[in-house]
N, C-alpha and C. Protein backbone atom coordinates (compact mmCIF):
# COMPACT_ATOMS: atom_id res chain seq x y z
N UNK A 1 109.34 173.41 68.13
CA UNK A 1 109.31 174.75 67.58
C UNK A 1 109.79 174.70 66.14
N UNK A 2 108.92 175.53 64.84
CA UNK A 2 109.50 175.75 63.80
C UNK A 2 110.25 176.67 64.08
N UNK A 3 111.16 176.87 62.83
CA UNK A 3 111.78 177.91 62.55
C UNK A 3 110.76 178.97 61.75
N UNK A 4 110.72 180.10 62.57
CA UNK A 4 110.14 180.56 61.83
C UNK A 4 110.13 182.01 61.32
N UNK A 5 111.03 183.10 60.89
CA UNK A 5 111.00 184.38 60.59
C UNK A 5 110.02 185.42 61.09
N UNK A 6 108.85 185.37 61.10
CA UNK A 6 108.21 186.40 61.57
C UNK A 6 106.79 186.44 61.40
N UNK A 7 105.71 186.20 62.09
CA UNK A 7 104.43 186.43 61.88
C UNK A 7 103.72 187.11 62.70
N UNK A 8 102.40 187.33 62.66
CA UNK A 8 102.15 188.47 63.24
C UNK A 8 99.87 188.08 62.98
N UNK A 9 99.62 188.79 64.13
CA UNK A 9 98.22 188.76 63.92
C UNK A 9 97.67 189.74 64.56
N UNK A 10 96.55 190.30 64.09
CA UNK A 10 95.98 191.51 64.83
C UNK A 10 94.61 190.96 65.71
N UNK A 11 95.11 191.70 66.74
CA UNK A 11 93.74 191.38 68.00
C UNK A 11 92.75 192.64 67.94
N UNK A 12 91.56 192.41 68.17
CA UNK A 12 90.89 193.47 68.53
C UNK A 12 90.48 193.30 69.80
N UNK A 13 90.25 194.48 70.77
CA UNK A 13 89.93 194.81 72.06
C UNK A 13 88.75 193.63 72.65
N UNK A 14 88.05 193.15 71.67
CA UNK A 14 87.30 191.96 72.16
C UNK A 14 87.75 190.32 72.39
N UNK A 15 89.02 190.36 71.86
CA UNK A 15 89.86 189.45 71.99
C UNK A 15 90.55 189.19 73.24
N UNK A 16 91.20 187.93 73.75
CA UNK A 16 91.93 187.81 75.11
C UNK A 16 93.77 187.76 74.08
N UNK A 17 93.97 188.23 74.68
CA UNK A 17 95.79 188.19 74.28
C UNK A 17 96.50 187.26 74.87
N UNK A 18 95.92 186.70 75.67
CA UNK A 18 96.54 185.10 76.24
C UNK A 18 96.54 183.82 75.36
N UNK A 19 94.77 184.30 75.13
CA UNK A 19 94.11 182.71 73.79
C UNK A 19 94.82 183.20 72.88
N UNK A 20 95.04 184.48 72.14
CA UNK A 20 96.05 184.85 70.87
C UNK A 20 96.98 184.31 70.90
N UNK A 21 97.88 184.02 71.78
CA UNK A 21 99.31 183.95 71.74
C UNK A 21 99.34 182.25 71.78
N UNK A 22 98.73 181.97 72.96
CA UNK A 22 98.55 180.66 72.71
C UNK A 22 98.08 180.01 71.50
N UNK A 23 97.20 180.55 70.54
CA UNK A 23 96.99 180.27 69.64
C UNK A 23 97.46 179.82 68.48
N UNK A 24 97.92 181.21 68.17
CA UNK A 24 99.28 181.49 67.36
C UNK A 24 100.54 180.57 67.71
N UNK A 25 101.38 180.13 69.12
CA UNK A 25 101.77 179.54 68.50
C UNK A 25 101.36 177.97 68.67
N UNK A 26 100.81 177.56 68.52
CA UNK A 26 99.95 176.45 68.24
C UNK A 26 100.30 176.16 67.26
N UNK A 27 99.62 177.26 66.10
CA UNK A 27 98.95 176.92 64.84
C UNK A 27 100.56 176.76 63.91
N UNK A 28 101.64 177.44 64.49
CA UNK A 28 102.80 177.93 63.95
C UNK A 28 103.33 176.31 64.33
N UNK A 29 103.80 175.73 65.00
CA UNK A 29 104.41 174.29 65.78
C UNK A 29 103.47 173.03 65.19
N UNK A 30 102.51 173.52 64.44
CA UNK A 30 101.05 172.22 63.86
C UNK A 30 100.94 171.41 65.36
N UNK A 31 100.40 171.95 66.57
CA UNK A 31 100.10 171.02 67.79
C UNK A 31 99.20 172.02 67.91
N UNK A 32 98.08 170.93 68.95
CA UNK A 32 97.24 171.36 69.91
C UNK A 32 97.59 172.76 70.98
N UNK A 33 96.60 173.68 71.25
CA UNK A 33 96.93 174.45 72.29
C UNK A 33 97.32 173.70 73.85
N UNK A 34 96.81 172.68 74.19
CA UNK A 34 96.82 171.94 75.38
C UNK A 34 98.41 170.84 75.55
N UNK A 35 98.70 170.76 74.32
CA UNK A 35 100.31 170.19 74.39
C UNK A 35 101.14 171.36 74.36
N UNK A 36 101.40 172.54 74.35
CA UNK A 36 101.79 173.73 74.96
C UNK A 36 102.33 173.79 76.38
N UNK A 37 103.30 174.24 76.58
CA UNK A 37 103.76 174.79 78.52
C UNK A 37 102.91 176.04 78.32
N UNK A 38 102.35 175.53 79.56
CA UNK A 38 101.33 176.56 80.29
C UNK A 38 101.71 178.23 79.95
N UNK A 39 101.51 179.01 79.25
CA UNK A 39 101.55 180.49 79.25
C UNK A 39 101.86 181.10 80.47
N UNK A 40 101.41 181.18 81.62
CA UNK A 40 101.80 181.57 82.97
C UNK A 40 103.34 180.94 83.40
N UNK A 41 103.97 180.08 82.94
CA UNK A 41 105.43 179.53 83.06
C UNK A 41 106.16 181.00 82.86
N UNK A 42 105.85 181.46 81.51
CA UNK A 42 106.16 182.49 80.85
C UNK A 42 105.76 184.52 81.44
N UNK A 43 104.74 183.93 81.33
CA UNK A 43 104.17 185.76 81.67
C UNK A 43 102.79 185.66 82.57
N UNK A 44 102.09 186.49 83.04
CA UNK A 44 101.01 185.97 83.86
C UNK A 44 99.90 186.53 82.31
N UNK A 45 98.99 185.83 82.42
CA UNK A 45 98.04 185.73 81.55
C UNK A 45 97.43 187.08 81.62
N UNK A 46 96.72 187.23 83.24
CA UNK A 46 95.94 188.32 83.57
C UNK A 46 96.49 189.57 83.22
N UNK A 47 97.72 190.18 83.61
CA UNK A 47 98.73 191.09 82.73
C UNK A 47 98.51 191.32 81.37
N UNK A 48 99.09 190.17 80.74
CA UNK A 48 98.80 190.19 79.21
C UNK A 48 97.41 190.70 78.66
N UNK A 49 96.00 189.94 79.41
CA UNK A 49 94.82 190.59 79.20
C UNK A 49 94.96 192.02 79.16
N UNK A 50 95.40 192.63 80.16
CA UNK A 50 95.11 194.25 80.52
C UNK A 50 95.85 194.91 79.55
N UNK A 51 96.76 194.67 79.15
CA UNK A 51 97.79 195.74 78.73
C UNK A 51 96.77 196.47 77.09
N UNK A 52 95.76 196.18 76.44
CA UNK A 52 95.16 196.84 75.63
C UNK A 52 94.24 197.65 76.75
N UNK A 53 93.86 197.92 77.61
CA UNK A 53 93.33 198.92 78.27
C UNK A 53 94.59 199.96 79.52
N UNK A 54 95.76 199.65 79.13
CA UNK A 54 96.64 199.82 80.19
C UNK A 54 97.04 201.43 79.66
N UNK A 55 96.92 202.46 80.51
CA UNK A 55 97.73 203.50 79.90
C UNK A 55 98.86 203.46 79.42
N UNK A 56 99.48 204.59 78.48
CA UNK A 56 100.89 204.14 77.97
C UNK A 56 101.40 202.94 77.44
N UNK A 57 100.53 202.06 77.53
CA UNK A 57 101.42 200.86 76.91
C UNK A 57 101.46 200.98 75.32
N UNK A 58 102.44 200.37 74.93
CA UNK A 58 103.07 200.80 73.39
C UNK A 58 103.61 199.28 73.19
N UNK A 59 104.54 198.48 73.71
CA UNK A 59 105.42 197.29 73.67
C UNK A 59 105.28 196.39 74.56
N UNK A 60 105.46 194.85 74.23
CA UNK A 60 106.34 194.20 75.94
C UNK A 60 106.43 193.08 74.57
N UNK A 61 107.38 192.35 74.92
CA UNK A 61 108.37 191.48 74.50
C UNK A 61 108.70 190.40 75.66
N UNK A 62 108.31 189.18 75.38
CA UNK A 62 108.93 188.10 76.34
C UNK A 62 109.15 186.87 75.62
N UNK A 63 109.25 185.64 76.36
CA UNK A 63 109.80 184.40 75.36
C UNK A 63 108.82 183.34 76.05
N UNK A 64 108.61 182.40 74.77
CA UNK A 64 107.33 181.26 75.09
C UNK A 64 107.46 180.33 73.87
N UNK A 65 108.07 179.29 74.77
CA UNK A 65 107.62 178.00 73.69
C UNK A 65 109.07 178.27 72.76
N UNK A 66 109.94 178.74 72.84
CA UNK A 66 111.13 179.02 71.57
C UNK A 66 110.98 180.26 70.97
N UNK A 67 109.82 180.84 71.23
CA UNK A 67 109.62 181.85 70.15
C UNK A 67 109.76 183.53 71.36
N UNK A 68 110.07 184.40 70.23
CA UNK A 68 110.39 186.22 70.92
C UNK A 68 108.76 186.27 70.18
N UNK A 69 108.16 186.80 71.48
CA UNK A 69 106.60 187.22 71.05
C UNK A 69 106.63 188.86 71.43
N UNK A 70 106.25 189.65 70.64
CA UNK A 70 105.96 190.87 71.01
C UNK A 70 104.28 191.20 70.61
N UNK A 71 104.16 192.09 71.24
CA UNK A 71 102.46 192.33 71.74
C UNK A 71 102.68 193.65 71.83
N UNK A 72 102.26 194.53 70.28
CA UNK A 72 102.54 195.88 70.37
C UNK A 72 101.45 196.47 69.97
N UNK A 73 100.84 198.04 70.87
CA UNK A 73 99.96 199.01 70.31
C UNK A 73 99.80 199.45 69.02
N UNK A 74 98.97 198.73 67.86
CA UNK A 74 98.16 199.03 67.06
C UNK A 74 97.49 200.14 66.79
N UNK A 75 96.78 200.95 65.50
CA UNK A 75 95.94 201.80 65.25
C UNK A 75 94.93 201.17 65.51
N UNK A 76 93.70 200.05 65.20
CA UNK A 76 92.86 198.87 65.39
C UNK A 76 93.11 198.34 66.35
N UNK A 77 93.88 198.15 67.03
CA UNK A 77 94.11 197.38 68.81
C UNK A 77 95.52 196.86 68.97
N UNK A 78 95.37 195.74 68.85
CA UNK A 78 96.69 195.47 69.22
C UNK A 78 97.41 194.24 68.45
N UNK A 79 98.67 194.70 68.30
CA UNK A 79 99.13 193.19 66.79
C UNK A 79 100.35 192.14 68.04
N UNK A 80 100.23 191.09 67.75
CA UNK A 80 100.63 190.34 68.05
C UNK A 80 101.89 189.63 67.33
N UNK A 81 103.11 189.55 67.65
CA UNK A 81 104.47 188.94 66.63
C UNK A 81 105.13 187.62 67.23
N UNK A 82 105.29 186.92 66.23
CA UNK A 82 106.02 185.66 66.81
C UNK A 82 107.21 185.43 65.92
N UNK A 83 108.51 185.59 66.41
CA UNK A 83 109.89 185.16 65.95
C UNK A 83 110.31 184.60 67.03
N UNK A 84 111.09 183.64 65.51
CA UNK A 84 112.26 182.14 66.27
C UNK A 84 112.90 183.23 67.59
N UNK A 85 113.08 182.50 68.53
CA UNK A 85 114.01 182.98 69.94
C UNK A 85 115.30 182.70 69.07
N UNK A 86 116.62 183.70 69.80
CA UNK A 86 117.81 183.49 69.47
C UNK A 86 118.03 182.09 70.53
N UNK A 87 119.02 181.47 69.63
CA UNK A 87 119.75 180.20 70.68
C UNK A 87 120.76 180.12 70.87
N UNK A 88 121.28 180.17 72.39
CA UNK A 88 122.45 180.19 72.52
C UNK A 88 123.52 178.86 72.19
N UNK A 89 124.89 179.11 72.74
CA UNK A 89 125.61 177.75 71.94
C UNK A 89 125.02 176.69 72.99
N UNK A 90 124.59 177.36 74.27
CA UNK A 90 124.26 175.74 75.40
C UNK A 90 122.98 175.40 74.82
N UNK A 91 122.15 176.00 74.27
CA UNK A 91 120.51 174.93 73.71
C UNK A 91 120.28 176.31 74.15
N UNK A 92 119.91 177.40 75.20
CA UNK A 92 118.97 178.09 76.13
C UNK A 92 118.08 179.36 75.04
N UNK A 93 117.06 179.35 75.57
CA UNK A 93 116.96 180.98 75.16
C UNK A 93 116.63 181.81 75.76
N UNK A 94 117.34 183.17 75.46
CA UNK A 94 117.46 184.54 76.30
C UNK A 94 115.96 184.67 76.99
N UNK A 95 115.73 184.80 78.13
CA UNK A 95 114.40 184.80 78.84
C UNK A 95 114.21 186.85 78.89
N UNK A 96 113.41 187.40 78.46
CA UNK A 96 113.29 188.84 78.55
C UNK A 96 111.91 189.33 78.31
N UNK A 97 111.69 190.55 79.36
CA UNK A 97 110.27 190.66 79.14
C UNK A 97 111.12 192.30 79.14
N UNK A 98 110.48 192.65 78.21
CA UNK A 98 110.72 194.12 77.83
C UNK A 98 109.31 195.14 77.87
N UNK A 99 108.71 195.94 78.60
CA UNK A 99 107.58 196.55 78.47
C UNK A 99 107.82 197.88 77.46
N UNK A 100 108.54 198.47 77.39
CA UNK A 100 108.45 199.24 76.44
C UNK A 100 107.35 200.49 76.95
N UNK A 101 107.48 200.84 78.53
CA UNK A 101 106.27 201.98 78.97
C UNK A 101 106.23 201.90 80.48
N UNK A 102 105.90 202.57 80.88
CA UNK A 102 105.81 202.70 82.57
C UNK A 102 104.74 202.39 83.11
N UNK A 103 104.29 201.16 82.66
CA UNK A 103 103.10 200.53 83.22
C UNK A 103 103.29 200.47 84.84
């Protein structure tokens, strides 16, 4: 994992939010998507797909690969964020999935 402050990419509704994230951080770490822990370790993929057609959804926040990814409702669809995870003093990082809506 870099260190990395904050980036961000916008999805449109024709996009999968699984390949995004995986993507992203890929491209952020300079590795392959396939040297990656599996995305489903983390969040279920199929979930992640839905939530741009999901009523109410606005937020969700979870952790993958080192990094706090948030996946928030857009005017254009939906933007995607990747910041460094906090680390605790043992190595760990805070595991949290925050939805941000009453899905």
């Amino acid at each position: 994992m870099k260190p990395v402050e904050s980036t961000s990419v916008s999805v449109t509704p024709a996009d999968q939010l699984s390949m995004t994230v995986i993507d992203l951080v890929a491209r952020t770490d300079d590795t392959e998507p396939i040297e990656l822990e599996p995305l489903y370790d983390a969040i279920d993929p199929d979930l992640l797909d839905s939530l741009p057609d999901a009523d109410g959804f606005t937020e969700l926040e979870f952790s993958y690969e080192g990094y706090a990814v948030t996946v928030a409702d857009a005017d254009d669809g939906v933007e995607v964020t990747l910041e460094s995870a906090a680390i605790s003093a043992d190595g760990s990082t805070s595991e949290f999935v925050d939805t941000g809506s009453s899905i």
